[in-house]
Protein backbone atom coordinates (compact mmCIF):
# COMPACT_ATOMS: atom_id res chain seq x y z
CA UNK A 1 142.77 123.44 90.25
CA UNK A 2 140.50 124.48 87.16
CA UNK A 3 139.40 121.21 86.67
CA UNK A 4 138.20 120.97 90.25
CA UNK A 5 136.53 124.47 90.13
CA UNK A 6 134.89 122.86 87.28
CA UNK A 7 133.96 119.38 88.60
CA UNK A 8 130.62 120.04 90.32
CA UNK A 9 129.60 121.95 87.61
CA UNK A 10 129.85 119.12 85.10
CA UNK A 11 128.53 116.47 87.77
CA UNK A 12 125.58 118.66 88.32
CA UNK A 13 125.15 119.17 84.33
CA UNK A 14 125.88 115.31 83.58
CA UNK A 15 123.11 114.23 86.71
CA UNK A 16 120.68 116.54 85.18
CA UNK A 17 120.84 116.41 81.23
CA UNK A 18 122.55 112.72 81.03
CA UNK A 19 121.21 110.55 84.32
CA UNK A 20 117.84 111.74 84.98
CA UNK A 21 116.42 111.34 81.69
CA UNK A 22 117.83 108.30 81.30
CA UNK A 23 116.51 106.83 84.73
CA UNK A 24 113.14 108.76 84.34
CA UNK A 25 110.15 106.77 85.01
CA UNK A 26 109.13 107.72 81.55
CA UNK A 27 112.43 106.14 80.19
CA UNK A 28 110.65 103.39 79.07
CA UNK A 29 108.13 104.94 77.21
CA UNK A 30 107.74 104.55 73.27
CA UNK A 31 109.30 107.51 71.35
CA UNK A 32 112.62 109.16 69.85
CA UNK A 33 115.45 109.36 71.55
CA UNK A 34 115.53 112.69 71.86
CA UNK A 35 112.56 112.90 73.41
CA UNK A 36 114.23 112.02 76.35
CA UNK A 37 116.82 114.83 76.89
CA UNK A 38 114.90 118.10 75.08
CA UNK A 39 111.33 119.51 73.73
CA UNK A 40 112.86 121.63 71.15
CA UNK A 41 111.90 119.56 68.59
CA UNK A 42 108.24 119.84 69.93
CA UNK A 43 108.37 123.75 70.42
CA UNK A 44 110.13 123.75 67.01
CA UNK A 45 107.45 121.76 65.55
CA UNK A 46 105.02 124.00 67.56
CA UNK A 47 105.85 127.43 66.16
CA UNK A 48 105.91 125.63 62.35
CA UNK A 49 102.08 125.38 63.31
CA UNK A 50 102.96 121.57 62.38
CA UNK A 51 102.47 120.04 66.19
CA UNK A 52 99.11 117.94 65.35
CA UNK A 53 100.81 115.80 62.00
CA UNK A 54 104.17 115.60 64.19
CA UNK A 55 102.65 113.92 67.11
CA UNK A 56 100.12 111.67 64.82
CA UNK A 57 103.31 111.13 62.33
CA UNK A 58 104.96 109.63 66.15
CA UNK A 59 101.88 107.29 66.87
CA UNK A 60 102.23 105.99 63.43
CA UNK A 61 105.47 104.94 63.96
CA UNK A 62 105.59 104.02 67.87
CA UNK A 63 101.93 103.17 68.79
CA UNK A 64 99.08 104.60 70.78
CA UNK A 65 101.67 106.02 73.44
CA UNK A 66 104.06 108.28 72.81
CA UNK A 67 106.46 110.62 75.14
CA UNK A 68 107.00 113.69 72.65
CA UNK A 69 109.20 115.74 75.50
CA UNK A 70 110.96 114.76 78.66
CA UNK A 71 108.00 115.49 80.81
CA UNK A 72 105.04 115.20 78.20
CA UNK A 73 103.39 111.98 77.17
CA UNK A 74 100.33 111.82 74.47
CA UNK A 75 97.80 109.06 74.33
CA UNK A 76 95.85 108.21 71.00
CA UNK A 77 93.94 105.28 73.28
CA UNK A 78 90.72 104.73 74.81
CA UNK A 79 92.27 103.62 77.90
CA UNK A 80 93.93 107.21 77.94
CA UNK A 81 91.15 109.04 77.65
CA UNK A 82 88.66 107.29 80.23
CA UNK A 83 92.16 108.35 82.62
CA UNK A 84 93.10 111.44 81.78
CA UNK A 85 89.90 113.35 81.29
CA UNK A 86 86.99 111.54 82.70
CA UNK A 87 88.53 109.41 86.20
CA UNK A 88 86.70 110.98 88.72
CA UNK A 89 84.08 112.49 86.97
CA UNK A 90 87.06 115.55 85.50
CA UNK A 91 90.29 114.01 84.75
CA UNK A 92 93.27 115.93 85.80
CA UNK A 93 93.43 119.33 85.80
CA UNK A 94 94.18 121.48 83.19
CA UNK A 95 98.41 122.66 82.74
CA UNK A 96 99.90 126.44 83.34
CA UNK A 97 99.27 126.44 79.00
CA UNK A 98 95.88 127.10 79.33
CA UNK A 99 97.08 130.51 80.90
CA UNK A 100 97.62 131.47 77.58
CA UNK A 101 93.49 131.74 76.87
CA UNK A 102 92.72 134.23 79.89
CA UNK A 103 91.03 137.22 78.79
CA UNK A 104 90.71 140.82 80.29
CA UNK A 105 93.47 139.00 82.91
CA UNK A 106 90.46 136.96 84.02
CA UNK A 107 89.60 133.09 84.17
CA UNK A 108 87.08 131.80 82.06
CA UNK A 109 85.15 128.42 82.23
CA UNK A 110 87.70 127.08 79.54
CA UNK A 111 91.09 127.99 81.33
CA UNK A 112 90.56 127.42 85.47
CA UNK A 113 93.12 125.06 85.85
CA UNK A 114 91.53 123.53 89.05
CA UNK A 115 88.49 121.24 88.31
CA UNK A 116 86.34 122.15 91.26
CA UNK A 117 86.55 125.59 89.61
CA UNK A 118 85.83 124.80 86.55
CA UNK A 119 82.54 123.08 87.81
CA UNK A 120 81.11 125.87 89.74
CA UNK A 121 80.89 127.89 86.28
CA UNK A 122 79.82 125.46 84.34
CA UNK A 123 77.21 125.35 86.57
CA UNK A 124 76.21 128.38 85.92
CA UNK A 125 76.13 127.78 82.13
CA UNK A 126 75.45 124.56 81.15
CA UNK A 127 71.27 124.68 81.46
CA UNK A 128 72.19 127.81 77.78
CA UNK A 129 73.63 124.90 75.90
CA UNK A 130 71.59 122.18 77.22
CA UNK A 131 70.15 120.51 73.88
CA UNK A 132 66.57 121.04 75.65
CA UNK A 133 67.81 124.90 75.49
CA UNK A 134 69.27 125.01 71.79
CA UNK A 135 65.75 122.95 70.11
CA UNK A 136 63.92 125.50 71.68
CA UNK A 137 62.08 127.72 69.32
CA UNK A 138 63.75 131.14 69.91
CA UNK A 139 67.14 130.06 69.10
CA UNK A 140 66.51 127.37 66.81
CA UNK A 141 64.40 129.95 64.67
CA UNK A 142 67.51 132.04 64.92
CA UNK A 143 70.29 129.34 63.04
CA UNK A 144 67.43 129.06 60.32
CA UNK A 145 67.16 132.25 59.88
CA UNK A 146 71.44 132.54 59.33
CA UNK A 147 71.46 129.26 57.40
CA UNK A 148 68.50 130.88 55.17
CA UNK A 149 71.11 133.99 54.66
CA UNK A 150 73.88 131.75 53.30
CA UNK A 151 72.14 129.85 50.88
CA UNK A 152 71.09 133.72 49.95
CA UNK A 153 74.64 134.40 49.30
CA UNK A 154 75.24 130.75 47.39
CA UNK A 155 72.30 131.73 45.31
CA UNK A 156 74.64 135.33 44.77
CA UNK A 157 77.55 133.63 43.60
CA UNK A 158 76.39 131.30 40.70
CA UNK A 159 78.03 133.05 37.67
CA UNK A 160 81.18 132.51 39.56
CA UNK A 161 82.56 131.03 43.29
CA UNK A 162 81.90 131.92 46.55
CA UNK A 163 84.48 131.84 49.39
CA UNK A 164 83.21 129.85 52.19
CA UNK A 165 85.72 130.71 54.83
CA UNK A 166 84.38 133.92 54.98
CA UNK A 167 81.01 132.75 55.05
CA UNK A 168 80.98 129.81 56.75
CA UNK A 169 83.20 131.87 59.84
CA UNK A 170 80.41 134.76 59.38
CA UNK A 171 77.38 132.14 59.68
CA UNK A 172 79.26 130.76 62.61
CA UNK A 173 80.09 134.56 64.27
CA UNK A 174 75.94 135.24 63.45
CA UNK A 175 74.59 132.06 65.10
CA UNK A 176 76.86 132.23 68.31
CA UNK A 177 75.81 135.65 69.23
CA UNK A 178 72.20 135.59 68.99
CA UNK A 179 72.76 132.12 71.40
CA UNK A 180 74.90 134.62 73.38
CA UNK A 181 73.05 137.85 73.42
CA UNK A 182 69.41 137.90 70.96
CA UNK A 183 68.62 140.90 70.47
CA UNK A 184 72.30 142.30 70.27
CA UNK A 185 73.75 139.56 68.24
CA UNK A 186 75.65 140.56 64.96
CA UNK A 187 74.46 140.62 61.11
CA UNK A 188 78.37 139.53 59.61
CA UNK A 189 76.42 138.17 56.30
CA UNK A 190 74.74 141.24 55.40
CA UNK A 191 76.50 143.94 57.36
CA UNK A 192 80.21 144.72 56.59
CA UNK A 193 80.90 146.37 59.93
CA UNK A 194 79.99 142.76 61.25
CA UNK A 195 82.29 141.24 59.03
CA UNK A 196 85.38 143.46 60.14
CA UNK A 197 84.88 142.23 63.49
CA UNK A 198 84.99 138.26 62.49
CA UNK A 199 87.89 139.02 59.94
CA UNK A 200 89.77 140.02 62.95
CA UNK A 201 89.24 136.82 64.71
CA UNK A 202 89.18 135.03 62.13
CA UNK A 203 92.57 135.90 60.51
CA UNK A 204 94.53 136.54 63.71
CA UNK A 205 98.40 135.24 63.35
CA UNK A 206 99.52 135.39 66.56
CA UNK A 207 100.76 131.86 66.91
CA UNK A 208 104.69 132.38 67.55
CA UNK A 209 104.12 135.39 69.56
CA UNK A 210 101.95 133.79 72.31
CA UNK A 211 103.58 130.72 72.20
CA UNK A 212 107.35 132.38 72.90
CA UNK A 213 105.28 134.38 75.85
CA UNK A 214 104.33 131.19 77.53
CA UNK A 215 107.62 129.50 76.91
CA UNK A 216 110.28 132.28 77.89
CA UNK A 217 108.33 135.21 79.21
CA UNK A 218 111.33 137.34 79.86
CA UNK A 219 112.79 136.84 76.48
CA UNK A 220 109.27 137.65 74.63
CA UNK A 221 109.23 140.98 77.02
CA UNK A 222 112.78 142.13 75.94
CA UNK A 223 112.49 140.97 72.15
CA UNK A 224 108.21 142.26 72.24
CA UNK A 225 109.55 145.30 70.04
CA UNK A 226 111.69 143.25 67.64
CA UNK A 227 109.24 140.68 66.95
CA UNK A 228 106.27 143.93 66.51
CA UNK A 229 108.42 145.47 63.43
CA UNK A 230 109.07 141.52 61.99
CA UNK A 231 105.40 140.87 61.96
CA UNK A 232 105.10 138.42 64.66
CA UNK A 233 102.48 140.29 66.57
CA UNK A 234 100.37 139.59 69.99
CA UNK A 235 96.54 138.80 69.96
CA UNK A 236 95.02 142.25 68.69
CA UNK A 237 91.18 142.22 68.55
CA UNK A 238 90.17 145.99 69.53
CA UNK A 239 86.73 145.68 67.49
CA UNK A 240 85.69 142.34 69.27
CA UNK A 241 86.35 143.89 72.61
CA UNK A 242 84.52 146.91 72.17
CA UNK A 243 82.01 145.19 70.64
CA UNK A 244 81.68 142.24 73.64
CA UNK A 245 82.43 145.00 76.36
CA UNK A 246 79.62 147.06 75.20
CA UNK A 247 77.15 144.13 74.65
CA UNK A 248 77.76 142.90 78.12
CA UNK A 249 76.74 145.73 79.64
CA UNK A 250 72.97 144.83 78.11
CA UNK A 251 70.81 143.68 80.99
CA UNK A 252 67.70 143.35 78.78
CA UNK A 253 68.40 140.03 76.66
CA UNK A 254 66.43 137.28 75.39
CA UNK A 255 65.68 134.53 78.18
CA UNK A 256 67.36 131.69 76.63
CA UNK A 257 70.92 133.40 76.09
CA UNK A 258 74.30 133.26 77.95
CA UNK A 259 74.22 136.94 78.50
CA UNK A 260 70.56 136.66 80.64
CA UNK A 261 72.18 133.80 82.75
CA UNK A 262 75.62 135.58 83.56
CA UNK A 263 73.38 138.92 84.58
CA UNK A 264 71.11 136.95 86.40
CA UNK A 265 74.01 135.37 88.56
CA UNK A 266 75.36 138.73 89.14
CA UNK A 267 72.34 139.83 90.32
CA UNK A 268 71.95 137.15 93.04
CA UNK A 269 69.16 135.52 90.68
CA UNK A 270 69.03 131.58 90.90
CA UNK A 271 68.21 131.15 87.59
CA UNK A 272 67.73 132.80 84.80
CA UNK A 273 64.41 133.25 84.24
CA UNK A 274 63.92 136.22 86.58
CA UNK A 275 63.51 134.16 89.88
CA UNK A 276 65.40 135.54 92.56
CA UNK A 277 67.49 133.68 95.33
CA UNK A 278 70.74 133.03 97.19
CA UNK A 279 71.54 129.81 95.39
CA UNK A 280 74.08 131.18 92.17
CA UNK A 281 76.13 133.42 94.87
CA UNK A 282 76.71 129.85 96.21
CA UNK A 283 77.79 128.52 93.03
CA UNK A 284 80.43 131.43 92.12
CA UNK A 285 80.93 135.27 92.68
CA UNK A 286 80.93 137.31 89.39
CA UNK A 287 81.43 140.70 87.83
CA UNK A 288 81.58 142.96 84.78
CA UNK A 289 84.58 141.81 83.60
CA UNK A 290 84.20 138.58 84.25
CA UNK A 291 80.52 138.35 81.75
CA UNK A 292 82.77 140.35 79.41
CA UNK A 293 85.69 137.83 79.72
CA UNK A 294 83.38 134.02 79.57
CA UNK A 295 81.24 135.77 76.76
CA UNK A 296 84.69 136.79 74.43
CA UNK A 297 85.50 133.62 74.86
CA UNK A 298 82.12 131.78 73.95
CA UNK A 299 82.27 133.87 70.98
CA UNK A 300 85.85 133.55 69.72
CA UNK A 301 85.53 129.44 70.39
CA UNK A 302 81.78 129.19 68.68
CA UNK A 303 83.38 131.00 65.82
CA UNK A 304 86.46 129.22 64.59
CA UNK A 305 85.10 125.59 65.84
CA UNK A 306 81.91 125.68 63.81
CA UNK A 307 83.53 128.01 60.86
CA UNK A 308 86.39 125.67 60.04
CA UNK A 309 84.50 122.09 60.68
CA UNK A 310 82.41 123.05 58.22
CA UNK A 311 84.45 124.96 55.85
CA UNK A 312 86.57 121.66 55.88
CA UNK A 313 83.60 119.13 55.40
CA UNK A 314 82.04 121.21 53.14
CA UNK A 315 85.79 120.96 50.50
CA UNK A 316 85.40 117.44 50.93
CA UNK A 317 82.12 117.07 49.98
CA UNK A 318 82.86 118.95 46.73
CA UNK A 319 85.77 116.74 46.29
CA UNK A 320 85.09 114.25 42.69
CA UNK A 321 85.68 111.31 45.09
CA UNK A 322 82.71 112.31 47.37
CA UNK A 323 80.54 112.72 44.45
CA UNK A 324 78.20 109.62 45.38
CA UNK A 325 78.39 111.09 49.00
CA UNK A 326 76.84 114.20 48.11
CA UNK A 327 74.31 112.88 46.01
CA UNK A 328 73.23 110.42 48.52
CA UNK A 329 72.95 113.05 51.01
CA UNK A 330 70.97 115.46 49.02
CA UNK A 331 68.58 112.42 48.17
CA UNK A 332 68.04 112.09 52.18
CA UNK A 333 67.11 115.62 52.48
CA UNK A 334 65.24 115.48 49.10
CA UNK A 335 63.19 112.65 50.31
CA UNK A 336 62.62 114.58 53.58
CA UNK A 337 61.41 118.39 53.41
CA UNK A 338 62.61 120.52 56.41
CA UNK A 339 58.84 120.53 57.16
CA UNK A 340 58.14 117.11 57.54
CA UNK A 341 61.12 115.74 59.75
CA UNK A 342 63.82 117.26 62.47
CA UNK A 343 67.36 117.81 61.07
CA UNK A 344 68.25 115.92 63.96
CA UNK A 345 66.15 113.13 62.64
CA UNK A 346 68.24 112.23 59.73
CA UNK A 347 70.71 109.43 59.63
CA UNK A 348 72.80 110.02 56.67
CA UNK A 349 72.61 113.50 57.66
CA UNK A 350 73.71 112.59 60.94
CA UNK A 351 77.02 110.12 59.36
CA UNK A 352 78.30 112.84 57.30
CA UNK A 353 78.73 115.44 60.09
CA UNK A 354 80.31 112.61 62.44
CA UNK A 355 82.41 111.24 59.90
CA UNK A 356 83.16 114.74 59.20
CA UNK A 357 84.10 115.93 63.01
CA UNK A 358 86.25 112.74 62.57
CA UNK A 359 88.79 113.28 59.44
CA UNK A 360 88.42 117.39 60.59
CA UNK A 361 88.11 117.97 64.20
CA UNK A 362 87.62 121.69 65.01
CA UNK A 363 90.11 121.16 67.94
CA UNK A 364 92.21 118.23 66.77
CA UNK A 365 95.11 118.86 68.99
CA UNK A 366 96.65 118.03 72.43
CA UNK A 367 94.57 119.05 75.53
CA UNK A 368 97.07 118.98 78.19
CA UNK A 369 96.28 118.02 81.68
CA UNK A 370 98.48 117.16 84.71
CA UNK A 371 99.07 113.85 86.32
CA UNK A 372 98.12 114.29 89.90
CA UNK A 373 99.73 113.75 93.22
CA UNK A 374 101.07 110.06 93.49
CA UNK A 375 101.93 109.44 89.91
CA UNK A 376 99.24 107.59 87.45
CA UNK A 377 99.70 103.85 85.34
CA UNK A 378 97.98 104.66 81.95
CA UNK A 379 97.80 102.28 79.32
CA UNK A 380 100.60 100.18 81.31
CA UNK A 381 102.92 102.67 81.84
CA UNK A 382 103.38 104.72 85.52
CA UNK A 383 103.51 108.59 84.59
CA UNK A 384 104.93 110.46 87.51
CA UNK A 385 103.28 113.39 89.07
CA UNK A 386 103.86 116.57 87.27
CA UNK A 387 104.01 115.01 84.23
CA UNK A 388 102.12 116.42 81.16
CA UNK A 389 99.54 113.95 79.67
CA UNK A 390 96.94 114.39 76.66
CA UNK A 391 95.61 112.90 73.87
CA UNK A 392 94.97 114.47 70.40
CA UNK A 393 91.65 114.42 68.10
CA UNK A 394 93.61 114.46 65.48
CA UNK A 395 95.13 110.59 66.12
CA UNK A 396 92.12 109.06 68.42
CA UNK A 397 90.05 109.31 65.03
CA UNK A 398 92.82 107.00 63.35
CA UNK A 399 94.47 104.92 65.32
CA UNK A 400 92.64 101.94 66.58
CA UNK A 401 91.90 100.21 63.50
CA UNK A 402 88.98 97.88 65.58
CA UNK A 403 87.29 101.04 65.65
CA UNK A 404 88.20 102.56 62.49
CA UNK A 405 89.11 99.79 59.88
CA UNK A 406 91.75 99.44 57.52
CA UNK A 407 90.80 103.30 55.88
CA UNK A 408 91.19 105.68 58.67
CA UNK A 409 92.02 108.76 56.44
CA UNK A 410 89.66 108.05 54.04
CA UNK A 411 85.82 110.02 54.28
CA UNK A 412 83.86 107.32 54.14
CA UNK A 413 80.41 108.02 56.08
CA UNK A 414 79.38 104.90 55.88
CA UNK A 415 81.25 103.39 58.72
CA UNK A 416 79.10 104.87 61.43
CA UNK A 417 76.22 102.49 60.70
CA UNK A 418 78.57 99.68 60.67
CA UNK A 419 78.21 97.24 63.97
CA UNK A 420 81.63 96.08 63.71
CA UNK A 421 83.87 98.50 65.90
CA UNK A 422 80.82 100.79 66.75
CA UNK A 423 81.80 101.04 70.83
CA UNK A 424 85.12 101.81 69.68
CA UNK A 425 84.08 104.48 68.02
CA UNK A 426 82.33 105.90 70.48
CA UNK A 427 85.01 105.69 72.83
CA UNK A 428 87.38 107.47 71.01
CA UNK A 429 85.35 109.71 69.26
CA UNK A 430 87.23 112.93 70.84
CA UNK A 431 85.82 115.72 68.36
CA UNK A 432 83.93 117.74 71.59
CA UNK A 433 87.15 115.94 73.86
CA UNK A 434 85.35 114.04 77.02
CA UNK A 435 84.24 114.07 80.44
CA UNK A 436 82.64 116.59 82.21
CA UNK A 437 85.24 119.38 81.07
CA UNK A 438 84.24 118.68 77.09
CA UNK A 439 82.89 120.98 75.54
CA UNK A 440 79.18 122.94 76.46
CA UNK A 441 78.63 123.76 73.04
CA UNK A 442 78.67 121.02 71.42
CA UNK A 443 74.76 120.58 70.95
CA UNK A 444 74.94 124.42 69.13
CA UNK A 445 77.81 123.43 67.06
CA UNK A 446 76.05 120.29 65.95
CA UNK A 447 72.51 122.01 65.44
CA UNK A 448 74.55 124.48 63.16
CA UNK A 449 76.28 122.19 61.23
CA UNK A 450 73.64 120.26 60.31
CA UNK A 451 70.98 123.08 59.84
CA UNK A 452 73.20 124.56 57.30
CA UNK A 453 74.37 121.42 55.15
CA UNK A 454 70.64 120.41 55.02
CA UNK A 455 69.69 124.04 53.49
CA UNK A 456 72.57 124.09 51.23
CA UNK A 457 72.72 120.77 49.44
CA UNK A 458 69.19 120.59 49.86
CA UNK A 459 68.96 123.26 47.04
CA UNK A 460 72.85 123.05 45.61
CA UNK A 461 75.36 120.57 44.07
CA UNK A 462 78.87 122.24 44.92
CA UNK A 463 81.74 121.81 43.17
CA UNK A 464 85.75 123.24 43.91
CA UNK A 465 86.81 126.48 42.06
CA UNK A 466 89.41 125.81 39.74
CA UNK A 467 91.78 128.01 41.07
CA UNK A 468 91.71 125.46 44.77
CA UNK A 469 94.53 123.42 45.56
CA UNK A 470 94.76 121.13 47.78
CA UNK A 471 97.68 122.95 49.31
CA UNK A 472 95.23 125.77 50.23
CA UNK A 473 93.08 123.31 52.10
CA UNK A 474 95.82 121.59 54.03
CA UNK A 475 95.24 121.78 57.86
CA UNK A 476 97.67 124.43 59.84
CA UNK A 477 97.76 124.31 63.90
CA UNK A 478 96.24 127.69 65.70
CA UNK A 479 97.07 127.47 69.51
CA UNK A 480 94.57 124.95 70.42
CA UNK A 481 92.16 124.79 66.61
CA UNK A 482 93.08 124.55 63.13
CA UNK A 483 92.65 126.28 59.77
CA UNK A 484 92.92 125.76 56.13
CA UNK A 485 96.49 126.99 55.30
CA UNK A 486 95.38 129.11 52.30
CA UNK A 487 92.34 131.37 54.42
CA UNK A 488 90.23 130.17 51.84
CA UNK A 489 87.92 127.92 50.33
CA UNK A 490 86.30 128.86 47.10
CA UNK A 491 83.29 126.76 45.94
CA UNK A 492 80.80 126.90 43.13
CA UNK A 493 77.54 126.37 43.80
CA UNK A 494 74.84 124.65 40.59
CA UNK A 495 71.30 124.74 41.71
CA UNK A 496 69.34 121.41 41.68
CA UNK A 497 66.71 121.06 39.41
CA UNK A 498 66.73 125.27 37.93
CA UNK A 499 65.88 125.87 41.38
């Protein structure tokens, strides 16, 4: 009698744990065996802050497609990409994870799920980071001004080191507001109040805690206490909000910024130059909270992106085996004052920063989307709909050997003027991700980037503090970027010719 209490409990467990995994369309797919029956091992690997080497360590071994979870898949192909995040103009839409980036309980460009909603904002903000808009010579002046204050700072530190994650993240907080809100951007380099608010940014650790949220909501509400006194805290930034809450209540800022657009829009404006018309309360309806909600999240993202690209380019650089790098890249900018040629002008110049986005993409994770209705064949295998497909920075820059030779880990800027394998590379190059839900800023990130290395080692020769590892440098996963595991990156900095 037991046993047949007990029967369709274990035919209902056996159909579900045993039979459907194993007669999944994704059955066939390259990848452990447990991959099949449980994503543990992923959210095990995600909470370790380990996901990005995991999933590259799995393309190593099983090729450019991989299914890392009964319903997830990731791609490391160029086929993969064109699919999942440019068919159509979009790709699929974003997952339910991205619910895990809303601020103020609002949606922001980066996390509506929906494409057609994501493209009515983006409408609204794309002409702010249009490269048209970032050369201008209001906000250009206003990165040279920032890079100017670093190289103040390297010039500071030469009878010992100088830690560039804290400067590098404070140059990065300092150029993204003044694009965001000139006159009311910050001063993090020379004001400590500044700093305070981009240390807590910066150094948030709240990882575990907003990954157990998404995961099992009703557990992370009953245990919220627990994991408070342990030190596994939620997302606390009480100085950025005030700070962006107050700010976004300016209705006076420069023309060219984000914050002149969004007020504009609210207004009923149709641009944001001060024209008025119907048009923008076509595009999308706005308020308050949601200027105060995009801008947070402008800011956060222009932050961490820019601070740890460079801050990891920059330790490479310094690195004995990039010796010959850096001196051939200081010989470009030697050979070309600032006030003879545009830093976008300059080809070496231009190879280091790409070959630099490639070994250390700011975002070199997964960006999930969902197959849509009717199921997808990607790279020659049929992903059902539901399923969870993305690719990862972190293994499109490494993969493909056509595109990336026999030396995909090593820094080698050099193989972006090569012809062999140079459509391949451009293919896969995923550092801003792809399509028309990439990312806006990418023209500001790259005018940063390559304002401040030409001011630098223009002027320095940098070198590692002896006290480095290369433990401290070693890549850990955030929730969608990455960050050198020690929170620092000490350099010393030897003027060039008694400058």
């Amino acid at each position: 009698m037991t046993l047949l209490l007990l029967l369709p409990i274990i035919i209902f467990l056996l159909h579900n744990l045993i039979y459907k995994p194993l007669t999944s369309p994704l059955s066939s797919l390259p990848g452990p065996l447990y991959t099949k029956f449980t994503s543990l091992v992923l959210k095990y690997h995600e909470l370790r802050a380990n996901r990005t080497r995991w999933i590259h360590a799995l393309h190593v071994r099983y090729g450019p497609v991989v299914r890392i979870a009964p319903n997830e898949v990731s791609f490391a192909s160029r086929e993969g990409v064109k699919e999942i995040y440019c068919s159509g103009g979009s790709g699929f839409d974003k997952s339910g994870w991205y619910d895990l980036f809303k601020i103020y309980g609002r949606r922001t460009m980066f996390t509506f799920l929906k494409k057609d909603d994501h493209a009515k904002r983006k409408r609204i903000l794309a002409d702010r980071y249009a490269n048209s808009n970032v050369m201008r010579q209001a906000p250009l002046s206003g990165i040279i001004e920032r890079a100017d204050r670093v190289v103040k700072r390297c010039a500071e530190s030469l009878d010992g080191s100088l830690d560039l994650y804290i400067c590098l993240h404070s140059y990065a907080y300092d150029c993204v507001t003044h694009h965001l809100f000139h006159p009311y951007g910050t001063d993090s380099l020379r004001n400590k109040q500044d700093e305070e608010i981009m240390r807590e940014i910066t150094f948030d650790d709240s990882l575990q805690n907003r990954q157990l949220s998404y995961y099992s909501p009703t557990l992370h509400k009953a245990i919220s206490k627990i994991l408070y006194i342990c030190g596994i805290k939620p997302r606390e930034t009480p100085l950025a909000d005030k700070f962006i809450l107050d700010t976004a209540a300016k209705t006076d800022a420069a023309p060219f910024t984000l914050l002149d657009r969004l007020h504009s829009v609210r207004l009923g404006n149709s641009n944001g130059d001060g024209e008025h018309g119907g048009k923008d309360s076509k595009i999308a309806q706005i308020d308050q909270l949601d200027i105060a909600a995009e801008l947070l999240d402008h800011m956060v993202a222009g932050i961490d992106t820019t601070g740890d690209a460079l801050c990891f380019l920059m330790w490479e650089l310094s690195q004995p085996r990039s010796r010959q790098i850096q001196t051939k890249l200081r010989e470009e900018l030697l050979s070309h004052p600032s006030s003879d040629i545009n830093f976008d002008k300059l080809p070496y110049l231009d190879a280091v920063v790409m070959e630099g986005l490639r070994c250390f993409p700011a975002i070199p994770m997964s960006l999930p989307r969902i197959v849509p209705r009717g199921g997808k064949t990607i790279d020659g295998y049929f992903l059902p709909e539901g399923t969870t497909a993305s690719c990862q920075a972190y293994s499109m820059h490494r993969i493909d050997m056509e595109a990336w030779g026999p030396d995909p880990d090593a820094f080698r800027p050099e193989r972006w003027f090569e012809e062999k394998g140079d459509a391949a590379r451009k293919k896969l190059f995923f550092a801003f991700a792809n399509g028309a839900r990439g990312c806006i800023g990418k023209h500001l990130a790259l005018a940063e980037m390559k304002i401040l290395l030409r001011e630098v080692y223009s002027k320095f020769t940098t070198v590692p503090d002896k006290t480095m590892t290369e433990e401290d440098m070693e890549m850990e996963d955030q929730l969608i970027s990455t960050r050198p595991a020690g929170l620092k990156c000490l350099l010393k900095f030897e003027p060039i010719g008694g400058q």
